[in-house]
C-alpha atoms as a PDB file:
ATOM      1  CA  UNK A   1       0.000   0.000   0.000  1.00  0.00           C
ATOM      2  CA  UNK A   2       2.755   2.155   0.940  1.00  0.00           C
ATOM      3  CA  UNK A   3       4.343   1.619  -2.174  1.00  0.00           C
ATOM      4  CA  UNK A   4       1.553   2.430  -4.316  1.00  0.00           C
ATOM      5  CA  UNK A   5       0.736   5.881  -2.204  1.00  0.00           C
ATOM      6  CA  UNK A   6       4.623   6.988  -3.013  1.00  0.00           C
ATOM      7  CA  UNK A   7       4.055   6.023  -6.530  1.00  0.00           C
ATOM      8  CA  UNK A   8       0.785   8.066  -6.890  1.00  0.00           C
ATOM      9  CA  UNK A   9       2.239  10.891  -4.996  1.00  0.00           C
ATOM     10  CA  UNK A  10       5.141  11.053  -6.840  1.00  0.00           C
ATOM     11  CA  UNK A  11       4.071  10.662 -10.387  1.00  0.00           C
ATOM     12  CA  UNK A  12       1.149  13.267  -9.756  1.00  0.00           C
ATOM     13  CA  UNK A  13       4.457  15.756  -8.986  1.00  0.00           C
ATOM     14  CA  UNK A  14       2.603  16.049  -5.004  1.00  0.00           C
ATOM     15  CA  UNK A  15       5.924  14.628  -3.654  1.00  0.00           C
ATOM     16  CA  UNK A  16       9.580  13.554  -3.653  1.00  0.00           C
ATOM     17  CA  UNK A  17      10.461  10.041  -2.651  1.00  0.00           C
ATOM     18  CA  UNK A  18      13.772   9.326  -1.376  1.00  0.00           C
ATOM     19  CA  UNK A  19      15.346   6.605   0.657  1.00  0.00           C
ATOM     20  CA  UNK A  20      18.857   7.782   2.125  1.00  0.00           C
ATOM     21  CA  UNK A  21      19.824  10.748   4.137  1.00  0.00           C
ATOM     22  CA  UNK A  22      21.934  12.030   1.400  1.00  0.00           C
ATOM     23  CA  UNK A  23      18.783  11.881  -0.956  1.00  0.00           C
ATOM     24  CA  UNK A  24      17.035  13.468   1.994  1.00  0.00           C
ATOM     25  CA  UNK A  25      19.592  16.480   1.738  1.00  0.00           C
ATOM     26  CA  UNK A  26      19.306  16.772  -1.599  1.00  0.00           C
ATOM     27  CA  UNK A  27      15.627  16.626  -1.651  1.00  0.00           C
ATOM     28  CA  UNK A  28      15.707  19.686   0.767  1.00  0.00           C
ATOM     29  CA  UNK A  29      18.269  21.675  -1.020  1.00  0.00           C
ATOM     30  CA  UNK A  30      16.312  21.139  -4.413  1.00  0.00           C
ATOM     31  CA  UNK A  31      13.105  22.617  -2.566  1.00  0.00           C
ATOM     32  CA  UNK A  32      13.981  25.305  -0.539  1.00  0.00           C
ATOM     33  CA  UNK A  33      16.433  26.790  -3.604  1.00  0.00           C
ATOM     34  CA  UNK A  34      13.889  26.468  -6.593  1.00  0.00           C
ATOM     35  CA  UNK A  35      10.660  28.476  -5.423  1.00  0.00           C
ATOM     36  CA  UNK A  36       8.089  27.094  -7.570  1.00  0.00           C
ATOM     37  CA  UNK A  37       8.995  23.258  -6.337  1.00  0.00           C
ATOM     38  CA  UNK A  38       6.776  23.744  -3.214  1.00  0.00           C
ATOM     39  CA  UNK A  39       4.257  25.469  -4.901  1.00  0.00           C
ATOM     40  CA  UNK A  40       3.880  23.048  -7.723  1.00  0.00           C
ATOM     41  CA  UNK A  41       3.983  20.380  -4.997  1.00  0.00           C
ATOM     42  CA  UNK A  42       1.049  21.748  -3.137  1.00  0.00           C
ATOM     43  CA  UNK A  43      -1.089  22.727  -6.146  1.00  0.00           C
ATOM     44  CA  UNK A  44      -0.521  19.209  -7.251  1.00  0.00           C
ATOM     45  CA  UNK A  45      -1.583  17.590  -4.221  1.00  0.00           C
ATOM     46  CA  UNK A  46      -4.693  20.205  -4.225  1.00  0.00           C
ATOM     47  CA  UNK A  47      -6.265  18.042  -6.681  1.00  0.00           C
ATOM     48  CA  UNK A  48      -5.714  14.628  -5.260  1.00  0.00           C
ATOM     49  CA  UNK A  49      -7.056  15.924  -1.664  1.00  0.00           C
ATOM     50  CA  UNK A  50     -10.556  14.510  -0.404  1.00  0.00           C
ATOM     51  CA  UNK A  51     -10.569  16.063   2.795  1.00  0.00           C
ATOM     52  CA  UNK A  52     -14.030  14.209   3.814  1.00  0.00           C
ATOM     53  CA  UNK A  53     -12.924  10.493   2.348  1.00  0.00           C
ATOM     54  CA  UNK A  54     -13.525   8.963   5.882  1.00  0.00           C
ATOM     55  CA  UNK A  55     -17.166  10.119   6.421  1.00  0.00           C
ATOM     56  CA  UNK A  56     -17.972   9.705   2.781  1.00  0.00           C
ATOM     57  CA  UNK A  57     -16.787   5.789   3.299  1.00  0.00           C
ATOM     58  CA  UNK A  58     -18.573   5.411   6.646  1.00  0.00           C
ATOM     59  CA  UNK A  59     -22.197   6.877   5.494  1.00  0.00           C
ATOM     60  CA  UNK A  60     -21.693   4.412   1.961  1.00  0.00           C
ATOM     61  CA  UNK A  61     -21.020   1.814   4.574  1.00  0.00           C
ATOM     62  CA  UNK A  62     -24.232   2.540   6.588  1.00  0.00           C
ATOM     63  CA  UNK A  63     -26.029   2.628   3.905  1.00  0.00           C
ATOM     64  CA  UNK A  64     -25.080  -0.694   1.875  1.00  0.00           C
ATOM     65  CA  UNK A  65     -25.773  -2.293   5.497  1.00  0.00           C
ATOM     66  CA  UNK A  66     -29.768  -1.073   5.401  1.00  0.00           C
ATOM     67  CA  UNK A  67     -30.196  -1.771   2.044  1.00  0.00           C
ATOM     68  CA  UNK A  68     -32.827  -4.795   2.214  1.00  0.00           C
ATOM     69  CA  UNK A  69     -31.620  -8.483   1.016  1.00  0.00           C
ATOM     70  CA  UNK A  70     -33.096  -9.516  -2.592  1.00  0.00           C
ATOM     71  CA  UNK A  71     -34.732 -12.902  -2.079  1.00  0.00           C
ATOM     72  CA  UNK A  72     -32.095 -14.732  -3.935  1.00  0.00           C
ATOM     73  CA  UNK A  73     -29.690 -13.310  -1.432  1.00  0.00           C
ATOM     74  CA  UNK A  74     -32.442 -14.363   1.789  1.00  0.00           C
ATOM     75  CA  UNK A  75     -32.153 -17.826  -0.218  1.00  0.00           C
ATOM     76  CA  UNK A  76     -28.177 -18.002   0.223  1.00  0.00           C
ATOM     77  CA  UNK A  77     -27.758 -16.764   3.571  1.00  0.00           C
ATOM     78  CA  UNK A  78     -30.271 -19.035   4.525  1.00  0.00           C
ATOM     79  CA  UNK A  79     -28.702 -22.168   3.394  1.00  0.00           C
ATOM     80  CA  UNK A  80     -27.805 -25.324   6.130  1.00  0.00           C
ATOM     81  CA  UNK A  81     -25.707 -27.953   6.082  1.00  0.00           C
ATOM     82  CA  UNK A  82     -27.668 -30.864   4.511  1.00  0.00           C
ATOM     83  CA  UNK A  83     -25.255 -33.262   7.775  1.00  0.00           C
ATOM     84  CA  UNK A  84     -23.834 -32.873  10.590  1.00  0.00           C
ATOM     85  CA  UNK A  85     -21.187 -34.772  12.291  1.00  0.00           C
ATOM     86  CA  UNK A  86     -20.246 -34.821  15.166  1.00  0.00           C
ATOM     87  CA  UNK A  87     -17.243 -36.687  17.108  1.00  0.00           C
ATOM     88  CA  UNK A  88     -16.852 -36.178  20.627  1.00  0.00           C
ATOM     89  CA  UNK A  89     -19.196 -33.105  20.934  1.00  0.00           C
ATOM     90  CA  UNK A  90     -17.049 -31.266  18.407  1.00  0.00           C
ATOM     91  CA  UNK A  91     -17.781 -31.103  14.613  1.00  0.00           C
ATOM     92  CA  UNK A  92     -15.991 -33.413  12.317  1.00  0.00           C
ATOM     93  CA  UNK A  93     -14.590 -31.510   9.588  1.00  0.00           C
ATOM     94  CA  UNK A  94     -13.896 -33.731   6.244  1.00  0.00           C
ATOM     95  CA  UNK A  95     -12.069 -33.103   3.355  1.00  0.00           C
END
């Protein structure tokens, strides 16, 4: 996940990715010399922000759990085990 979120970032221009301290130093250098790197960087990651994403997710969440079965779906959930087995009051499993 991690990995993909750097890649995003990065290819969108909303971030630098680096791995050493050196690259760290450079990184730094690059942004605080060249003006319009910071800017570009936080225009960029204007357009990917979704400042609500959380609450957005939880109310879609809430709302595919109301949403009343179809009666194939009652049919499915509904299903039982045609046998049971049981071997010293703990089910057998078989394969």
């Amino acid at each position: 996940q991690e990995k993909a979120n750097t890649l995003l970032l990065t290819s969108l221009g909303a971030a630098l990715h680096v791995q050493t301290a050196r690259e760290l130093m450079t990184a730094l250098r690059y942004v605080s010399q060249i003006d319009s790197s910071l800017g570009a960087m936080l225009a960029n990651e204007e357009f990917l922000r979704k400042p609500n994403a959380a609450k957005e997710i939880a109310l879609a969440s809430l709302q595919l759990a109301f949403v009343p079965l179809t009666d194939e779906q009652k049919v499915r959930r509904g299903k039982k085990h045609f046998l049971s087995f049981y071997w010293g009051h703990q089910p057998a499993h078989t394969r």
